[in-house]
N, C-alpha and C. Protein backbone atom coordinates (compact mmCIF):
# COMPACT_ATOMS: atom_id res chain seq x y z
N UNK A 1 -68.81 31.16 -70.60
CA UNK A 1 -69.79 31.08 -71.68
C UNK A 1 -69.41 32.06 -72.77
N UNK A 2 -69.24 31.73 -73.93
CA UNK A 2 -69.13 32.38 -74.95
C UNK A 2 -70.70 32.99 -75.75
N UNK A 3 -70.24 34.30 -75.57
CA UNK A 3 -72.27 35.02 -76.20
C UNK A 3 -71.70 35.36 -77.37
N UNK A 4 -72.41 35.62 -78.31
CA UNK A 4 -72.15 35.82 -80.44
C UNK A 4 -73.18 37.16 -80.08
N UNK A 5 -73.26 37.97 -80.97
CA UNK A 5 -74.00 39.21 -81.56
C UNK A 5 -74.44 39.26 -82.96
N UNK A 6 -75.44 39.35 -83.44
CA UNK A 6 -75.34 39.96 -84.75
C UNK A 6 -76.17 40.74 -84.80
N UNK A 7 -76.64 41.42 -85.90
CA UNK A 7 -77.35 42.46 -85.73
C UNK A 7 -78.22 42.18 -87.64
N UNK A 8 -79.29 42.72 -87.70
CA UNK A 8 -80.04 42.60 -89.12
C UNK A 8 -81.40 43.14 -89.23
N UNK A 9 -81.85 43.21 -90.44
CA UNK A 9 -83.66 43.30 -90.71
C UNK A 9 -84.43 41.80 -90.24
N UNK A 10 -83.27 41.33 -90.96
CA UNK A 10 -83.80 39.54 -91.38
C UNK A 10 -85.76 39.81 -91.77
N UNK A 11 -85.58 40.66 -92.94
CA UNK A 11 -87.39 40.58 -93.04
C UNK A 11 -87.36 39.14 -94.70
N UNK A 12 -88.32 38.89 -94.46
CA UNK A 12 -88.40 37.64 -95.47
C UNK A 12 -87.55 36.72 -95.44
N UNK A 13 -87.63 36.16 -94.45
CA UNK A 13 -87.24 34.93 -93.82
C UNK A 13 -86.22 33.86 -94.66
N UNK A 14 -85.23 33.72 -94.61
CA UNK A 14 -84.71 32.54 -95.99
C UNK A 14 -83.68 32.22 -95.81
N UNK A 15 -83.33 30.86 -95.91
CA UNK A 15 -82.33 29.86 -95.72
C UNK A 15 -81.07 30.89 -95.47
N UNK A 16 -80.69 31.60 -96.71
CA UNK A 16 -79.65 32.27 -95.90
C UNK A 16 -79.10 32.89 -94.52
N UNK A 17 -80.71 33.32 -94.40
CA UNK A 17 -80.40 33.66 -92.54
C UNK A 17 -80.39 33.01 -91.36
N UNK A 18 -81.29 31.59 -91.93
CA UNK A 18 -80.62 30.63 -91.04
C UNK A 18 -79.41 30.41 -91.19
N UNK A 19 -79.42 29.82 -92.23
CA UNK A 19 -77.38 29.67 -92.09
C UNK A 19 -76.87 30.46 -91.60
N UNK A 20 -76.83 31.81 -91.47
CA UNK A 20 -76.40 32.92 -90.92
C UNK A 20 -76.39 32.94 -89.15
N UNK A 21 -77.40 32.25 -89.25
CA UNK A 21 -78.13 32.28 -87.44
C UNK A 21 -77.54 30.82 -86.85
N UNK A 22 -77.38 29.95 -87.62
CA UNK A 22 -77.17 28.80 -87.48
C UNK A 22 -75.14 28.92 -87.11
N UNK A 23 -74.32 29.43 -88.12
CA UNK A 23 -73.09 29.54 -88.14
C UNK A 23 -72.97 30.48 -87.25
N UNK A 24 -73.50 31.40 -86.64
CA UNK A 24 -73.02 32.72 -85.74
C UNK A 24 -73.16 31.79 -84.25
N UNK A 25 -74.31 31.48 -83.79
CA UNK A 25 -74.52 30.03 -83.10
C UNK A 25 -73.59 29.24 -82.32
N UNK A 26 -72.83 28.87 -83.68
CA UNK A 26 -72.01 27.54 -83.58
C UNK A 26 -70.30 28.37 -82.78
N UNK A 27 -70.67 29.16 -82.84
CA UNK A 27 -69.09 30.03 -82.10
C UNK A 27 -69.17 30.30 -81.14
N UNK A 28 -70.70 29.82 -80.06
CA UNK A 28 -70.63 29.91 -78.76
C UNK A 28 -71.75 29.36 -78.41
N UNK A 29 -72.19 29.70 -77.08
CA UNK A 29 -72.98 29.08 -76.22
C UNK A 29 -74.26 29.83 -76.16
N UNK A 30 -74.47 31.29 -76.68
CA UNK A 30 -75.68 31.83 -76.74
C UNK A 30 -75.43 32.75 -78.02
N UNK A 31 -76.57 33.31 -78.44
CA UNK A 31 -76.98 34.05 -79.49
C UNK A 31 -78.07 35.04 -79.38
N UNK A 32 -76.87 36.47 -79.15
CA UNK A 32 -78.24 37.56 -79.39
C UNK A 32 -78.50 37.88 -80.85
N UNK A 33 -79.53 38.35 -81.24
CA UNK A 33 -79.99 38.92 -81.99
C UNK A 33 -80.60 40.08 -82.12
N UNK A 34 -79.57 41.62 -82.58
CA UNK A 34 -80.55 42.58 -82.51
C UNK A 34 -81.18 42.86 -83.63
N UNK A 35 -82.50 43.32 -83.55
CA UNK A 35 -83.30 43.10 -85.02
C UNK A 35 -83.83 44.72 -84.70
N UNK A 36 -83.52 45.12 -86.06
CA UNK A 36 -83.88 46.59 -86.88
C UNK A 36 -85.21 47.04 -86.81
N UNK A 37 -85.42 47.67 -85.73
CA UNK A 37 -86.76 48.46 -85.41
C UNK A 37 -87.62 48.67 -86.75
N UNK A 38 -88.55 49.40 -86.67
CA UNK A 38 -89.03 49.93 -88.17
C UNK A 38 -88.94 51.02 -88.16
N UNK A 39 -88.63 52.10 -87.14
CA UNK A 39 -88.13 53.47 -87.22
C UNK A 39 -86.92 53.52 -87.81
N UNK A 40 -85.85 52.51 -87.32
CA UNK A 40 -84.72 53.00 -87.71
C UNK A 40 -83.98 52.36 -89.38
N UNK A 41 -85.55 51.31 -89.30
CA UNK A 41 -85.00 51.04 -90.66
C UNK A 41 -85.53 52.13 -91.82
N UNK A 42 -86.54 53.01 -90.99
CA UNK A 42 -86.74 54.38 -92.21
C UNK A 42 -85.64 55.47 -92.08
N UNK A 43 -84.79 55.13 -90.90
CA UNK A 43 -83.68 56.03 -91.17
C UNK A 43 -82.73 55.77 -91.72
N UNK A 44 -82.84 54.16 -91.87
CA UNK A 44 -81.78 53.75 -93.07
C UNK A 44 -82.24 54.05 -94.36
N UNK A 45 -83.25 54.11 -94.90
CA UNK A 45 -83.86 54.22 -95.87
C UNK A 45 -84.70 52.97 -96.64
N UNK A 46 -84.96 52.07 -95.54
CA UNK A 46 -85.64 50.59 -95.95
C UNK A 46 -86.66 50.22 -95.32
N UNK A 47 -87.80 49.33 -96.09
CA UNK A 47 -88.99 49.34 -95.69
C UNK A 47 -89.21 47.62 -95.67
N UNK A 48 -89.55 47.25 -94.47
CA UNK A 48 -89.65 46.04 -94.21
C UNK A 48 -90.98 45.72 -94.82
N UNK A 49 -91.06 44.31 -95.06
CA UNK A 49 -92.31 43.83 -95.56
C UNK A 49 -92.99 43.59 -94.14
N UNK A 50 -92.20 42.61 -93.56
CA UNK A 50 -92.90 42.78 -92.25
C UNK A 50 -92.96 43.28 -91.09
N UNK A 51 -93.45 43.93 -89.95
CA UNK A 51 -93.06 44.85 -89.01
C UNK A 51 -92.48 44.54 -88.24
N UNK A 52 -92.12 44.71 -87.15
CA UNK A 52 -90.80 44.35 -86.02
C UNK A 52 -91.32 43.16 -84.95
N UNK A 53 -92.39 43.47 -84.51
CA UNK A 53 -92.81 42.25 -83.81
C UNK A 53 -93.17 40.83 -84.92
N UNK A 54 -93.52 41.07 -86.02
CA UNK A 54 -93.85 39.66 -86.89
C UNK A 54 -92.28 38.93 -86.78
N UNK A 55 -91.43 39.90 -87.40
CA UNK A 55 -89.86 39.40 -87.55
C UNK A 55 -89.08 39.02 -86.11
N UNK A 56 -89.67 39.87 -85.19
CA UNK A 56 -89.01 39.56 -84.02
C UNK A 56 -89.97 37.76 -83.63
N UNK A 57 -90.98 37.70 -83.49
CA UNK A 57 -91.69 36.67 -83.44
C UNK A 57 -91.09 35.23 -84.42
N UNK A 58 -90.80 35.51 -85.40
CA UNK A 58 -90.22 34.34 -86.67
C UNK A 58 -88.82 34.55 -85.94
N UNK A 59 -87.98 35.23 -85.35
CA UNK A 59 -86.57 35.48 -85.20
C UNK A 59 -86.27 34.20 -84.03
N UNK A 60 -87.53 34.77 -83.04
CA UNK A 60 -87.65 33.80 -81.52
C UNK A 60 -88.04 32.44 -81.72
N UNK A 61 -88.59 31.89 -83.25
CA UNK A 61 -88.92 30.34 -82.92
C UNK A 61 -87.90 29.76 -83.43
N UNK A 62 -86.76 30.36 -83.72
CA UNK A 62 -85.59 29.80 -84.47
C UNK A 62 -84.84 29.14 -83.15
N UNK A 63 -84.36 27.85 -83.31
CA UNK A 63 -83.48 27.45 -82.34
C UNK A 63 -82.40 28.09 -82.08
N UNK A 64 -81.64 28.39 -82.96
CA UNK A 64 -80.49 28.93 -82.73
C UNK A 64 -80.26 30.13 -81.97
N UNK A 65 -81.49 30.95 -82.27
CA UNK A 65 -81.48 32.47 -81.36
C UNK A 65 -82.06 32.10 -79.75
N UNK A 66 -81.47 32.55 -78.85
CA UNK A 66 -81.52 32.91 -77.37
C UNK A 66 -82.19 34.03 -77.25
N UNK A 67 -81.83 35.27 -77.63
CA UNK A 67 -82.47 36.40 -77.41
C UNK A 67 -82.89 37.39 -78.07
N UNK A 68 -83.40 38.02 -78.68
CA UNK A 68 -84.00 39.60 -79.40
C UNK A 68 -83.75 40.26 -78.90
N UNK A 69 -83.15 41.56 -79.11
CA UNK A 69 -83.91 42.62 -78.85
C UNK A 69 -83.34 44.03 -79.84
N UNK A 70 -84.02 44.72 -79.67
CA UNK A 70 -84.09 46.02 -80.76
C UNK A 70 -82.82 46.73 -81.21
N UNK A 71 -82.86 46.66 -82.27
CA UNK A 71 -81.74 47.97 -82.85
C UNK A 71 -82.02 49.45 -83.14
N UNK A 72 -81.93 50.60 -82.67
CA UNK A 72 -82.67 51.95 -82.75
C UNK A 72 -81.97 52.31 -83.23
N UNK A 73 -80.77 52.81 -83.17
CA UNK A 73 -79.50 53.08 -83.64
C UNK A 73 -77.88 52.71 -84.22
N UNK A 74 -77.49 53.46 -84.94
CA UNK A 74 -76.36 52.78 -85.48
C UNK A 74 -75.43 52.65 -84.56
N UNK A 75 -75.26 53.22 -83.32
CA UNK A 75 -74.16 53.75 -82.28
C UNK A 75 -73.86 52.98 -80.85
N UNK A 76 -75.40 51.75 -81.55
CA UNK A 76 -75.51 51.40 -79.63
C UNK A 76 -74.81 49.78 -79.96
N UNK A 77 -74.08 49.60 -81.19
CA UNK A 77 -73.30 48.18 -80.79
C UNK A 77 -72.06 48.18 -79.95
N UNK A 78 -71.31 48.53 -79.49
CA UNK A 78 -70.80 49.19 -78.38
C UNK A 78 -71.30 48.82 -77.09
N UNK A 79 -72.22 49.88 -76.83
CA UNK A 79 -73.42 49.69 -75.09
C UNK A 79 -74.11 47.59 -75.92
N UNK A 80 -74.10 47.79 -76.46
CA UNK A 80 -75.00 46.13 -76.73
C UNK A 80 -73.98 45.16 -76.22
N UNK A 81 -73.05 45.17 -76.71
CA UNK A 81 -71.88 44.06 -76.40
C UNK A 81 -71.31 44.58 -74.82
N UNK A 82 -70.54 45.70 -74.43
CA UNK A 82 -71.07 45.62 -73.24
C UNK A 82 -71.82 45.23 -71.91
N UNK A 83 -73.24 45.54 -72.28
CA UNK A 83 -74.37 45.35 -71.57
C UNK A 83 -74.36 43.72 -71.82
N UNK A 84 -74.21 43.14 -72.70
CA UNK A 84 -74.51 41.98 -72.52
C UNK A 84 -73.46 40.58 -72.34
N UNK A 85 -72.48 41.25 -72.20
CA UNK A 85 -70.82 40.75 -72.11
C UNK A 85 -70.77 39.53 -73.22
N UNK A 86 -70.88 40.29 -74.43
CA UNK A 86 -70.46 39.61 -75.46
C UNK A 86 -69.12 39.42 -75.85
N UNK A 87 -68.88 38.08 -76.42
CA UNK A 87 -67.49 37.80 -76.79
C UNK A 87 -67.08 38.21 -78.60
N UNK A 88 -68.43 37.65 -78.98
CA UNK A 88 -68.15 37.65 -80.75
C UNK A 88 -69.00 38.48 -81.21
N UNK A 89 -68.78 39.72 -82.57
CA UNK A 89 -69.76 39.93 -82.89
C UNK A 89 -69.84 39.51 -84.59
N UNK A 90 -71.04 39.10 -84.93
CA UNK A 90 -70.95 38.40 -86.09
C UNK A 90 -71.31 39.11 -87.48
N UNK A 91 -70.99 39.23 -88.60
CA UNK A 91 -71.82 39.39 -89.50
C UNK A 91 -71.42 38.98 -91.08
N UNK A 92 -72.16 39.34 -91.92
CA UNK A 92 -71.65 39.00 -93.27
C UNK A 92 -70.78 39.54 -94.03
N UNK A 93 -70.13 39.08 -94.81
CA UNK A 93 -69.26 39.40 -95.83
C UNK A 93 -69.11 40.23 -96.17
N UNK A 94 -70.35 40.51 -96.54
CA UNK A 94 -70.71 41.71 -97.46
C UNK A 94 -70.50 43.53 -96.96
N UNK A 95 -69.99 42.95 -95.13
CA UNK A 95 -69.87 44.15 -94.10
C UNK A 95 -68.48 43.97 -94.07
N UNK A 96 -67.60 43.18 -94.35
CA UNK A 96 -66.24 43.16 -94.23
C UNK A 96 -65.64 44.64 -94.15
N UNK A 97 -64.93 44.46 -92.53
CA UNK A 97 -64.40 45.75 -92.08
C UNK A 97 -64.82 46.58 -91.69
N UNK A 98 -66.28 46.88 -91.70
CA UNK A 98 -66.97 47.66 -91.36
C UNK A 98 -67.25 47.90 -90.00
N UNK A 99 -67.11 46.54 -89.45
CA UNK A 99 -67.25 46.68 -87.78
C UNK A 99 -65.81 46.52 -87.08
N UNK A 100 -64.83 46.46 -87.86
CA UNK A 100 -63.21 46.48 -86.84
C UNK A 100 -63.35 47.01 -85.75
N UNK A 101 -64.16 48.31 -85.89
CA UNK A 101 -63.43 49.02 -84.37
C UNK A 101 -64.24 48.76 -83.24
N UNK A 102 -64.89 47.67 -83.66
CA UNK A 102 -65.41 46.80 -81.94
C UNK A 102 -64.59 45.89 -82.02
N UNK A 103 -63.08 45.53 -82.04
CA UNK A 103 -62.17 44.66 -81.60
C UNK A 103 -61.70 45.02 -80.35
N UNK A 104 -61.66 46.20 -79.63
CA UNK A 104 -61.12 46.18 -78.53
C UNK A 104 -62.26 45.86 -77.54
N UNK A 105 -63.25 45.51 -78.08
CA UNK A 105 -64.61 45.40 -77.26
C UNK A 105 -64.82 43.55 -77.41
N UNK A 106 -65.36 43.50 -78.74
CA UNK A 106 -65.05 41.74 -78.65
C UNK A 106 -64.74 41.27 -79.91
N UNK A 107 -64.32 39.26 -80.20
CA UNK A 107 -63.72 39.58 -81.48
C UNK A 107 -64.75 39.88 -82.44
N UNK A 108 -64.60 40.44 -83.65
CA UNK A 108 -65.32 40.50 -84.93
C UNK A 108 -65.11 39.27 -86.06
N UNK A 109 -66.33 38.79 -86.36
CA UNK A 109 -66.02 37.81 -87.52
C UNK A 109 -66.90 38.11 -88.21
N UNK A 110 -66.77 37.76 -89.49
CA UNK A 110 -67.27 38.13 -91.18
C UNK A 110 -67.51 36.99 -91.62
N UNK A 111 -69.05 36.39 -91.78
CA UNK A 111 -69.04 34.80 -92.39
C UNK A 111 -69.72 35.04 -93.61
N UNK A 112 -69.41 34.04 -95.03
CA UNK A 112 -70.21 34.56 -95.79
C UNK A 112 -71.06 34.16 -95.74
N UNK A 113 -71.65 34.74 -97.04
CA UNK A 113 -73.22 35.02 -97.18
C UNK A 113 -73.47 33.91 -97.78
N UNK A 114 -74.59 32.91 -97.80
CA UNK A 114 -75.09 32.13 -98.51
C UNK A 114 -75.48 32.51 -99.97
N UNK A 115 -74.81 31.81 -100.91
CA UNK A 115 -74.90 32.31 -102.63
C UNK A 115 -76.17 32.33 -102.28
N UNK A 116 -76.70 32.86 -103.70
CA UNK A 116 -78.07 32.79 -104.60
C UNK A 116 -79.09 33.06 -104.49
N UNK A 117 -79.24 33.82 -102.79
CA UNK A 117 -80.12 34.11 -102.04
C UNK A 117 -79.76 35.39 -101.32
N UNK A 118 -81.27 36.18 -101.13
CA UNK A 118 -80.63 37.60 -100.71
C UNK A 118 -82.18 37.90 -100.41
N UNK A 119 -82.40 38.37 -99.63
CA UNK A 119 -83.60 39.24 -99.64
C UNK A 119 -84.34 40.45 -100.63
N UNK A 120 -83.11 41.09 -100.73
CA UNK A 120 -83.10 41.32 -102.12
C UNK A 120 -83.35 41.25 -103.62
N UNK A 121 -82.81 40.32 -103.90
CA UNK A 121 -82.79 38.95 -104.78
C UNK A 121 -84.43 38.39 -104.24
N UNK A 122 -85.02 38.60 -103.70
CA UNK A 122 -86.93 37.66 -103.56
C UNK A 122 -87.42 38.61 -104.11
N UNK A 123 -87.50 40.00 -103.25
CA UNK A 123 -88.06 41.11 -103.51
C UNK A 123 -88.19 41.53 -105.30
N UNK A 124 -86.97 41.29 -106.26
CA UNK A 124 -86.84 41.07 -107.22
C UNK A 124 -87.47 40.38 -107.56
N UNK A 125 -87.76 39.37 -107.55
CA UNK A 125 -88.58 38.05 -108.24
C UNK A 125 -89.75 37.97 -107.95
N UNK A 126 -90.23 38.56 -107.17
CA UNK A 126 -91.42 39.09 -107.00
C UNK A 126 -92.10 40.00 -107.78
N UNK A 127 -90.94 41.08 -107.68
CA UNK A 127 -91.35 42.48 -108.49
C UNK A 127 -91.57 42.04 -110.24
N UNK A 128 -90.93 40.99 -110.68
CA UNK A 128 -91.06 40.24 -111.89
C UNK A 128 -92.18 39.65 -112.17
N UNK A 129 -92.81 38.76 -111.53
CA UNK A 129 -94.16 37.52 -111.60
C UNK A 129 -94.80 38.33 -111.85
């Protein structure tokens, strides 16, 4: 069985992250998902709109995801892939290279990002109206 990894906020829900969830998916037979606590996203310096169980809850009715569970730290993708004998770990473009040195652990792939859309990019258009 081939298991995928990715890791995210995914807060405000949007086509891009399906596609995201959808293409990470398609490279194996299961799909974890670790999703960004709200502690540790104040240690990143980011504030979710919605809290960890709402996002973890919208994360779990997605077909494509198999499993949740928490991200606390920057240090534990490593023990994650490990612990869960992952083969792939997935993420966007926009991280290119950033995760290489989990190749001796499992492969790394970089898919892009869906144009025109960003979480980011809502939050903006919001802050506009």
């Amino acid at each position: 069985m081939e298991k995928v990894i990715t890791y995210g906020t995914f807060d405000l829900l949007h086509w891009g992250h399906i596609r995201l969830l959808e293409r990470a998916r398609a490279l194996g037979d299961h799909l974890t998902v670790v999703l960004s606590t709200d502690e540790f996203n104040k240690l990143k310096g980011k504030e979710a709109f919605h809290n960890f169980e709402q996002r973890k809850y919208l994360l779990e009715a997605i077909k494509h995801v198999d499993v949740v569970i928490p991200e606390t730290a920057w240090d534990q993708k490593i023990t994650d892939i490990q612990s869960n004998e992952i083969n792939i770990f997935v993420m966007g473009d926009d991280w290119e290279g950033q995760f290489d040195f989990l190749t001796p652990y499992c492969d790394v792939c970089y898919l892009e990002r869906t144009k025109d859309i960003s979480t980011t990019y809502i939050k903006e258009q919001l802050a506009q109206a």
